[in-house]
Protein backbone atom coordinates (compact mmCIF):
# COMPACT_ATOMS: atom_id res chain seq x y z
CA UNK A 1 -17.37 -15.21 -8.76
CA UNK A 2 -14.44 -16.47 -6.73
CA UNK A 3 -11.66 -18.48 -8.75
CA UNK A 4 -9.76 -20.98 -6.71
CA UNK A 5 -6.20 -21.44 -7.92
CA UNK A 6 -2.81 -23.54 -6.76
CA UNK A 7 -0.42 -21.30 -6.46
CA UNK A 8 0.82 -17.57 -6.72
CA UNK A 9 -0.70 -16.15 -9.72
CA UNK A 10 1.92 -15.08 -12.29
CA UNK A 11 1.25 -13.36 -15.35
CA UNK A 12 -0.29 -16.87 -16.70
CA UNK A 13 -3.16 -18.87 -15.14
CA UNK A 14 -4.32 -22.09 -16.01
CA UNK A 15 -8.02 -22.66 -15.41
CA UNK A 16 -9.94 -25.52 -16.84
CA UNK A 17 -7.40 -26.46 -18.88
CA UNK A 18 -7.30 -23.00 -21.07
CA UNK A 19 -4.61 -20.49 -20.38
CA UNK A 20 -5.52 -16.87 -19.06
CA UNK A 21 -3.55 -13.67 -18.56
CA UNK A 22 -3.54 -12.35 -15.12
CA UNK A 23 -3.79 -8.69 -14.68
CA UNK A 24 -4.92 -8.06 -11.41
CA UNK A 25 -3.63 -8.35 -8.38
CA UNK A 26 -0.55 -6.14 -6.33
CA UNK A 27 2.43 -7.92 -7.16
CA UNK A 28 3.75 -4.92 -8.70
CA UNK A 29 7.16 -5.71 -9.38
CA UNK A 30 6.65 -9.20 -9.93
CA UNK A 31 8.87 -10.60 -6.88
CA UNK A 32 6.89 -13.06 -5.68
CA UNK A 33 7.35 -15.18 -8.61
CA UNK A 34 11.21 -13.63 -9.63
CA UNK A 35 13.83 -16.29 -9.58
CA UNK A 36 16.68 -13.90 -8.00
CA UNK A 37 14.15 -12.83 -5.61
CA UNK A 38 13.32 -16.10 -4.41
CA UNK A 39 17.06 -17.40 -4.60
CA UNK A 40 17.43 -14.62 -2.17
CA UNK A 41 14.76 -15.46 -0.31
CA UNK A 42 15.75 -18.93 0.72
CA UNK A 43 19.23 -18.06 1.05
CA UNK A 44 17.92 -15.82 4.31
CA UNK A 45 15.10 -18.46 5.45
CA UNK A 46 18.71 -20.64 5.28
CA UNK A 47 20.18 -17.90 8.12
CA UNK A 48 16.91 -16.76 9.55
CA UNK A 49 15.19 -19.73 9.93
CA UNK A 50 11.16 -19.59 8.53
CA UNK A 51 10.03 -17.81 11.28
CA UNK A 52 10.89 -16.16 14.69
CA UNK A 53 7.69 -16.34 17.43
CA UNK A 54 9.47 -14.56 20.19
CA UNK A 55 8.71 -10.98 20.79
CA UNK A 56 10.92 -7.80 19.78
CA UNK A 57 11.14 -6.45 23.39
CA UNK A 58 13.10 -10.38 24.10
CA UNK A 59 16.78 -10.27 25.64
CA UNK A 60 17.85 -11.85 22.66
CA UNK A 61 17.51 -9.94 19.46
CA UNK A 62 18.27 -10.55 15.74
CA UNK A 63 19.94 -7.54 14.23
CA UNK A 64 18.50 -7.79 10.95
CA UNK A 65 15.64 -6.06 12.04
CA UNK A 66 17.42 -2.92 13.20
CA UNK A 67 19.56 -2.76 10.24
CA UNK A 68 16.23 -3.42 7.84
CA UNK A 69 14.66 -0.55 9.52
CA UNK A 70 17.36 2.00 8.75
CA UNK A 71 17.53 1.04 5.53
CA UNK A 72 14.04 1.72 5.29
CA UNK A 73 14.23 5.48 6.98
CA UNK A 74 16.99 6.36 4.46
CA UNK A 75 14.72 5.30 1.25
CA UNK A 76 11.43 6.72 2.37
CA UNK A 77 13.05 10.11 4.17
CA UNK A 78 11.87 9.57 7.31
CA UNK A 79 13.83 10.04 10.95
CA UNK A 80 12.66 6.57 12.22
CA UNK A 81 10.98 3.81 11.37
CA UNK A 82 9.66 -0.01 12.46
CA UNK A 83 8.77 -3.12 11.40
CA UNK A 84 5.69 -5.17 11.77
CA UNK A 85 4.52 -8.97 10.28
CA UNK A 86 1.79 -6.99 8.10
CA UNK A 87 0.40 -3.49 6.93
CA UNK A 88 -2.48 -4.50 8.37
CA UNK A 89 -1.10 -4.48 12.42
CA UNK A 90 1.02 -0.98 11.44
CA UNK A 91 -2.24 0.49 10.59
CA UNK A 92 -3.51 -0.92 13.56
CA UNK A 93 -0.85 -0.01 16.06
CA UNK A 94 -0.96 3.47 14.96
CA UNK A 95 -4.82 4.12 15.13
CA UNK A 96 -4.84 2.64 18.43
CA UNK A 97 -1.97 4.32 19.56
CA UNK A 98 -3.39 7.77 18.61
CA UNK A 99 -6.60 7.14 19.95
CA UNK A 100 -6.09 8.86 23.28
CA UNK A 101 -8.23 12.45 25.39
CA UNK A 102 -5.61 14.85 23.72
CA UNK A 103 -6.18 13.63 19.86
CA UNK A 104 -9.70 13.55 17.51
CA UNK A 105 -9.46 11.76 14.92
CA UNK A 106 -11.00 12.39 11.50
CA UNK A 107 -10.83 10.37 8.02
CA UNK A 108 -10.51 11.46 4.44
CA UNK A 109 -12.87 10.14 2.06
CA UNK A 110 -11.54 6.59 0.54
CA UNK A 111 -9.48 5.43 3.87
CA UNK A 112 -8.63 1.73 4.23
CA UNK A 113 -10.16 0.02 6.62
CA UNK A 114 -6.77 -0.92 8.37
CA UNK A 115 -6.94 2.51 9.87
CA UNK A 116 -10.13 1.93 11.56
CA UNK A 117 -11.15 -0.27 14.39
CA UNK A 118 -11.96 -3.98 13.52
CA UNK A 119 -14.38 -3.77 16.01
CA UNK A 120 -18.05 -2.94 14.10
CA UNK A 121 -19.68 -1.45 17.33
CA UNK A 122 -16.63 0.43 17.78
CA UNK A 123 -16.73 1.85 14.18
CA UNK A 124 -18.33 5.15 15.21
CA UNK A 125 -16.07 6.87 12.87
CA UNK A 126 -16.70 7.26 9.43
CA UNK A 127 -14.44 8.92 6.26
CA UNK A 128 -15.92 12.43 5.31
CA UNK A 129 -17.42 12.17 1.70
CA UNK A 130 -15.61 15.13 0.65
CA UNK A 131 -12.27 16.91 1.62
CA UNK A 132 -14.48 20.28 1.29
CA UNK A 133 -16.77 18.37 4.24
CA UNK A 134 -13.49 17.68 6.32
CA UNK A 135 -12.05 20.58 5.97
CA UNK A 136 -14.98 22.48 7.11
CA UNK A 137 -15.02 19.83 9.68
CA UNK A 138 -11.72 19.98 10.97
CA UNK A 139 -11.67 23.57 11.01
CA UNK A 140 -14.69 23.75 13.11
CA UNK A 141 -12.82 21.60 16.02
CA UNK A 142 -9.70 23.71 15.90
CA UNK A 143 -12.07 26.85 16.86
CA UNK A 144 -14.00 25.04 20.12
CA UNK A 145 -11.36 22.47 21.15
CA UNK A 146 -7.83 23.96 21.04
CA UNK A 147 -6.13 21.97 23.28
CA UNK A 148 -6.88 18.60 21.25
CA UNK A 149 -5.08 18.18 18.27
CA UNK A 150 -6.84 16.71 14.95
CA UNK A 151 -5.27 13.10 13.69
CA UNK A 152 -5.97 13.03 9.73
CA UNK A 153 -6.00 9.58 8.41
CA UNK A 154 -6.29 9.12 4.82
CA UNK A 155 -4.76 6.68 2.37
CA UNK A 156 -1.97 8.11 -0.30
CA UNK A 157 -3.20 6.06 -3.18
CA UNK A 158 -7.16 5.82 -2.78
CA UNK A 159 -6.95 4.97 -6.15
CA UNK A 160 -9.48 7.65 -7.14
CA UNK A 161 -6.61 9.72 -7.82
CA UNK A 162 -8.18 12.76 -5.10
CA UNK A 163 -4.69 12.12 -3.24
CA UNK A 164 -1.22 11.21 -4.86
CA UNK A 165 0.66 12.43 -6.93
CA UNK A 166 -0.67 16.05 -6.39
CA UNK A 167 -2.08 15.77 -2.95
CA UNK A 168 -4.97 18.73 -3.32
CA UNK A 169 -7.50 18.03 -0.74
CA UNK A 170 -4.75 18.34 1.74
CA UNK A 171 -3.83 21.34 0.73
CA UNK A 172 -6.46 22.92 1.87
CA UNK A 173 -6.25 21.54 5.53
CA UNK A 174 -4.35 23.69 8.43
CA UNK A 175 -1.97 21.17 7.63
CA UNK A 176 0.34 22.90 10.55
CA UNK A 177 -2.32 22.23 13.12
CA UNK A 178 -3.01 18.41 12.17
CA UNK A 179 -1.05 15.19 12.99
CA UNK A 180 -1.11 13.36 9.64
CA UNK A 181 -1.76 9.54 9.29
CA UNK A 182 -0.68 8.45 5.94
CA UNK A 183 -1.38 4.31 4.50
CA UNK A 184 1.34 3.95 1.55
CA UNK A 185 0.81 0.52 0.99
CA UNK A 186 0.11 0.38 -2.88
CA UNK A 187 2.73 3.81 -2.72
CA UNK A 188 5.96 2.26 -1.10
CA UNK A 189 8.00 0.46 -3.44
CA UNK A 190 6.39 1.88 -6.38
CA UNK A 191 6.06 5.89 -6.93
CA UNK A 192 8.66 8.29 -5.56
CA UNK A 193 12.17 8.62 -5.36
CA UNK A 194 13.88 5.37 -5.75
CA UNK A 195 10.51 3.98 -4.70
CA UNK A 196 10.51 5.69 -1.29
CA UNK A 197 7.07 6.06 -1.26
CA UNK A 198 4.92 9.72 -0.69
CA UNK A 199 6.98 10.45 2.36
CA UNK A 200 8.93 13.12 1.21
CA UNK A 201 6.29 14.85 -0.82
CA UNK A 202 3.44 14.90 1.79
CA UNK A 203 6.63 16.74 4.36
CA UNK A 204 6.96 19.31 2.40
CA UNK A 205 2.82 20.09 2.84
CA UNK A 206 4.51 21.06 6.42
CA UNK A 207 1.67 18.85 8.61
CA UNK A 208 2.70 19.43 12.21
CA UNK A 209 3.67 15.47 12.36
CA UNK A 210 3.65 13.26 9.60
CA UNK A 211 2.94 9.03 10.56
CA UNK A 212 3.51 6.90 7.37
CA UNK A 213 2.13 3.31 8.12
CA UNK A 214 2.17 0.67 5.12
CA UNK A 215 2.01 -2.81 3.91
CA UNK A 216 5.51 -4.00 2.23
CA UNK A 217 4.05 -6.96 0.68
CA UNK A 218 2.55 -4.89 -2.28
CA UNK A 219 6.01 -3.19 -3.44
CA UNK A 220 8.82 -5.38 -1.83
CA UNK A 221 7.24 -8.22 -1.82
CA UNK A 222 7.24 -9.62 1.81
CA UNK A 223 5.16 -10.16 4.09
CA UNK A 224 5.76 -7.44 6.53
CA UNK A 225 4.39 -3.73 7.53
CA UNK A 226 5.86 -0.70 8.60
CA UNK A 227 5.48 2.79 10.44
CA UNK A 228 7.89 5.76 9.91
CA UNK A 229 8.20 9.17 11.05
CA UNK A 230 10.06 10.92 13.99
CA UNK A 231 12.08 9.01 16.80
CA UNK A 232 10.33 9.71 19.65
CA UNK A 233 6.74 8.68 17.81
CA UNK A 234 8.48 5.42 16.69
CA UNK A 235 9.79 4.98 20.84
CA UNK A 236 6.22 5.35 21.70
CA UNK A 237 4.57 2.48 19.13
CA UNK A 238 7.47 0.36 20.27
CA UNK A 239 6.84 0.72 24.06
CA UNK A 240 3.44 -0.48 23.79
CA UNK A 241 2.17 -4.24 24.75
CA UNK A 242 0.37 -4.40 21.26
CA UNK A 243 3.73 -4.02 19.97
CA UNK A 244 5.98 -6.31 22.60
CA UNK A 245 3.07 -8.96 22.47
CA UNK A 246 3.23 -9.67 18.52
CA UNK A 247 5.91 -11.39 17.00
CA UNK A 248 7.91 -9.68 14.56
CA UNK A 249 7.63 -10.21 10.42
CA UNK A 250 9.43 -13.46 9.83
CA UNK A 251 13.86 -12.13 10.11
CA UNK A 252 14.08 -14.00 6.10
CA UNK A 253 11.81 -11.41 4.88
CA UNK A 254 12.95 -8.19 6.35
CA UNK A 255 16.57 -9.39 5.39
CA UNK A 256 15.39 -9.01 2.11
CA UNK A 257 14.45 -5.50 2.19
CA UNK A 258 18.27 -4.72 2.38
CA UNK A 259 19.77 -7.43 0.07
CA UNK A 260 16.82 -6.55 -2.88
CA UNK A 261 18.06 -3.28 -2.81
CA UNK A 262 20.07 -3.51 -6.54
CA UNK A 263 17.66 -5.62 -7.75
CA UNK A 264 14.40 -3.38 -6.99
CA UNK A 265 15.40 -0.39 -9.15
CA UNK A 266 15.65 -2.82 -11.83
CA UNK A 267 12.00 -4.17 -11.12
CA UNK A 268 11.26 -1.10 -11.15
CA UNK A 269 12.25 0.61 -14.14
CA UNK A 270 10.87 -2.44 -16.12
CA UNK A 271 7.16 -1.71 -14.43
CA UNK A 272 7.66 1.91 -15.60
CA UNK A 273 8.09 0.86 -19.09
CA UNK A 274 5.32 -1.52 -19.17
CA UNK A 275 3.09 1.08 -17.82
CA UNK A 276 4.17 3.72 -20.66
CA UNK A 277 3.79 0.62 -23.60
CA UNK A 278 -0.16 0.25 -22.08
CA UNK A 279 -0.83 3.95 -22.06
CA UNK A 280 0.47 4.43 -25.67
CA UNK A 281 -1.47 2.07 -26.96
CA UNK A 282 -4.59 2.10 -25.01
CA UNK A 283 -7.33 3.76 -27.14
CA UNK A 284 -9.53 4.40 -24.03
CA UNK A 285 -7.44 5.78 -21.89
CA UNK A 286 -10.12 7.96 -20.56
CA UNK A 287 -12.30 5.55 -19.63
CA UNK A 288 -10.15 4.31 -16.80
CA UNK A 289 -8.74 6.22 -13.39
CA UNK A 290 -4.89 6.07 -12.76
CA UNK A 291 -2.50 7.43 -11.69
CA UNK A 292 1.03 9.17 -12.21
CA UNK A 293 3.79 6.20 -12.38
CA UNK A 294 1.19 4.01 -10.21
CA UNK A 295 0.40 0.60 -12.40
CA UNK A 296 -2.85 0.50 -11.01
CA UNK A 297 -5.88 1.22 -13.73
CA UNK A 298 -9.52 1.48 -12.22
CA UNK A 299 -13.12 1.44 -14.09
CA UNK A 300 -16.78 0.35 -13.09
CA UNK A 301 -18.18 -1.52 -15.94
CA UNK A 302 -18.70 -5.13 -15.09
CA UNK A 303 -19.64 -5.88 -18.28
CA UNK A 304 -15.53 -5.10 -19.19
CA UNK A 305 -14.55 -7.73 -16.84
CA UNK A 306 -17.21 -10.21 -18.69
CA UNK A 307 -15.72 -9.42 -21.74
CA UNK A 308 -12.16 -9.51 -20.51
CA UNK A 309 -12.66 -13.04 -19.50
CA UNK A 310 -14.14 -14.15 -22.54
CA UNK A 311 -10.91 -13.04 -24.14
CA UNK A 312 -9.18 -15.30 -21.61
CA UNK A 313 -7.59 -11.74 -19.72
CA UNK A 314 -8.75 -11.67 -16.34
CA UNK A 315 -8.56 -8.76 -13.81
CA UNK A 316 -8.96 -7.87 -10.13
CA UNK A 317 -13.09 -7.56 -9.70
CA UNK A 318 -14.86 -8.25 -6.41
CA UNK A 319 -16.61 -5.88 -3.70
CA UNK A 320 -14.15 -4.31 -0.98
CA UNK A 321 -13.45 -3.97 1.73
CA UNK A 322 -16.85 -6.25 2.11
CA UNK A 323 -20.12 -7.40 0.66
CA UNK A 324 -21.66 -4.48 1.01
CA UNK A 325 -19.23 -2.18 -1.06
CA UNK A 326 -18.74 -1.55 -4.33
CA UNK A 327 -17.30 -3.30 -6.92
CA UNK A 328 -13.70 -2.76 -7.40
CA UNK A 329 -12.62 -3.23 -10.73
CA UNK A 330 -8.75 -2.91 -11.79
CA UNK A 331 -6.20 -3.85 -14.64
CA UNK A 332 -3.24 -4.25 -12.94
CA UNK A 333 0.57 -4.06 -14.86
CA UNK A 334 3.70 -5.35 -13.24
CA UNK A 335 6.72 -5.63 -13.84
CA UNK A 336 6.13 -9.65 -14.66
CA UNK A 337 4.42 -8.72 -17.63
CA UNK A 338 6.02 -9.29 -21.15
CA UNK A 339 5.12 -6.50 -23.46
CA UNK A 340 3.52 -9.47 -26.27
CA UNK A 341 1.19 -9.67 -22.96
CA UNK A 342 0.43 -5.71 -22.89
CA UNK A 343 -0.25 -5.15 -26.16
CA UNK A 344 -2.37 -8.00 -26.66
CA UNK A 345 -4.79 -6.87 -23.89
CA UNK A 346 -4.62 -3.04 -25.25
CA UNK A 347 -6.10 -4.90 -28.49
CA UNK A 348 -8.46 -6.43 -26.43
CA UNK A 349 -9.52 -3.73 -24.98
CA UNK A 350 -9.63 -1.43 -27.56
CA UNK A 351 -11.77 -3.81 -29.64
CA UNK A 352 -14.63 -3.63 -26.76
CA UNK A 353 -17.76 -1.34 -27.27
């Protein structure tokens, strides 16, 4: 059932005039709703202006977006990188892009439908149930059609936990042979290194090219995308009329990309602890899928949900991508959360059978 609401859910909603917990969602540092954040952010729609609707390629160019984007490489690990108004037209960009006589692309079970085209009679392509299956499949290519290189597209947090932190279905790819296509949306901001993202882990897998495309509105809070990986790749997105025909993400938002970047650690470190308070006292813990350092906790009974919202608690549950798939059920911690609000639900919780 869909709930209509007001305004940006917080950790608090007020629905027919009773008072819910929100744990759903991916606002995982809480930004959206941070005061500092926001302070910042108007401070740059101040300079910026709300919007810019002229293209990148334009003889006059704001600088922000050049110095955003290095900023970026140096946190994830990558040689290049650029920007885009959403995750959405990065994953886009790059499937497009790649989709050319010398490549074949193949997708990992659990891939987002970003990386696929929007286009349903189009949609010839479909993700391998297994990485056993794509393995064998990819394998089989390499032997009859050497001269065409395999694109592997595959999201870092599927959240079935068959990918990050550990990465093992890759690992039995010819990783040196394929051009990887990585979606760290729910990764970037979050898990790694100062919240670089699975960059730097997936490189050292050796892939003969690693493409990182992602959403920044999940971790950074902004609406914005991005790509990152070598120079030259980046050169090619860039010079592309998909590219010089979109306008950029709004200049505000990737300003604050750079001028978040003292108060994200902080965000961050307070998500970590909330996720360690849930664990420790979650009875169940086994009953849900998550992952390492990832906030994100995933389970298929409906009737949970039910109960949840009897309880006032409610949680991310609908069918996605579509109608047709499954139902996608998550409790969600950020770093909004107060831990009175934690433990309450792990009592909640805990007390369901």
């Amino acid at each position: 059932m869909a709930i209509y609401i007001d305004g940006f859910p917080g950790r608090e909603l007020d629905l027919d005039h009773s008072k819910y917990l929100y744990f759903g969602g991916t606002s995982y540092l809480g930004l959206q709703t941070d005061g500092a954040f926001q302070d910042m952010y108007i401070s740059n729609i101040r300079k910026y202006g709300t919007n810019y609707g002229a293209s990148r390629k334009s003889n006059l160019r704001i600088s922000i977006y050049e110095v955003a984007e290095k900023h970026l490489s140096q946190l994830v690990g990558s040689e290049s990188c650029t920007t885009l108004s959403s995750g959405y037209l990065a994953g886009q960009l790059v499937r497009q892009t790649m989709a050319t006589k010398e490549h074949r692309m193949f997708y990992a079970p659990n891939t987002h439908s970003a990386l696929y085209s929007p286009t349903a009679s189009l949609t010839k392509l479909k993700p391998y149930i297994t990485f056993t299956a794509l393995n064998i499949a990819v394998r089989d290519h390499l032997e009859t059609n050497k001269g065409i290189t395999p694109v592997v597209f595959l999201d870092a947090i599927d959240f079935s936990g068959a990918n990050y932190p550990d990465f093992e279905g890759l690992k039995m790819l010819p990783l040196e042979k394929i051009i990887l296509v990585v979606d760290d949306s729910h990764g970037i901001g979050v898990v790694g290194a100062n919240g670089g993202g699975i960059f730097r882990t997936v490189m050292e897998l050796a892939p003969k090219e690693l493409i990182v495309c992602c959403s920044l509105g999940k971790g950074f809070g902004v609406q914005a995308g991005a790509i990152f990986g070598t120079q030259k790749r980046m050169e090619q997105f860039t010079d592309t009329p998909f590219f010089g025909g979109a306008s950029p993400a709004a200049p505000a938002a990737v300003a604050c990309l750079v001028d978040g970047k003292e108060l994200f650690p902080k965000k961050r470190e307070i998500l970590m602890n909330n996720i360690a308070v849930f664990k420790s006292h979650l009875k169940v813990l086994d009953k849900f899928k998550f992952m390492e350092d990832h906030p994100a906790f995933s389970f298929t009974d409906e009737k949970l949900t039910n109960y949840l919202e009897r309880q006032n608690v409610l949680v991310t549950s609908f069918r996605y991508p579509d109608e047709d798939s499954s139902l996608m059920s998550r409790i969600v911690i950020s770093a909004l959360h107060k831990k009175e609000d934690i433990l309450l639900l792990c009592n909640i919780v805990n007390s369901y059978s």
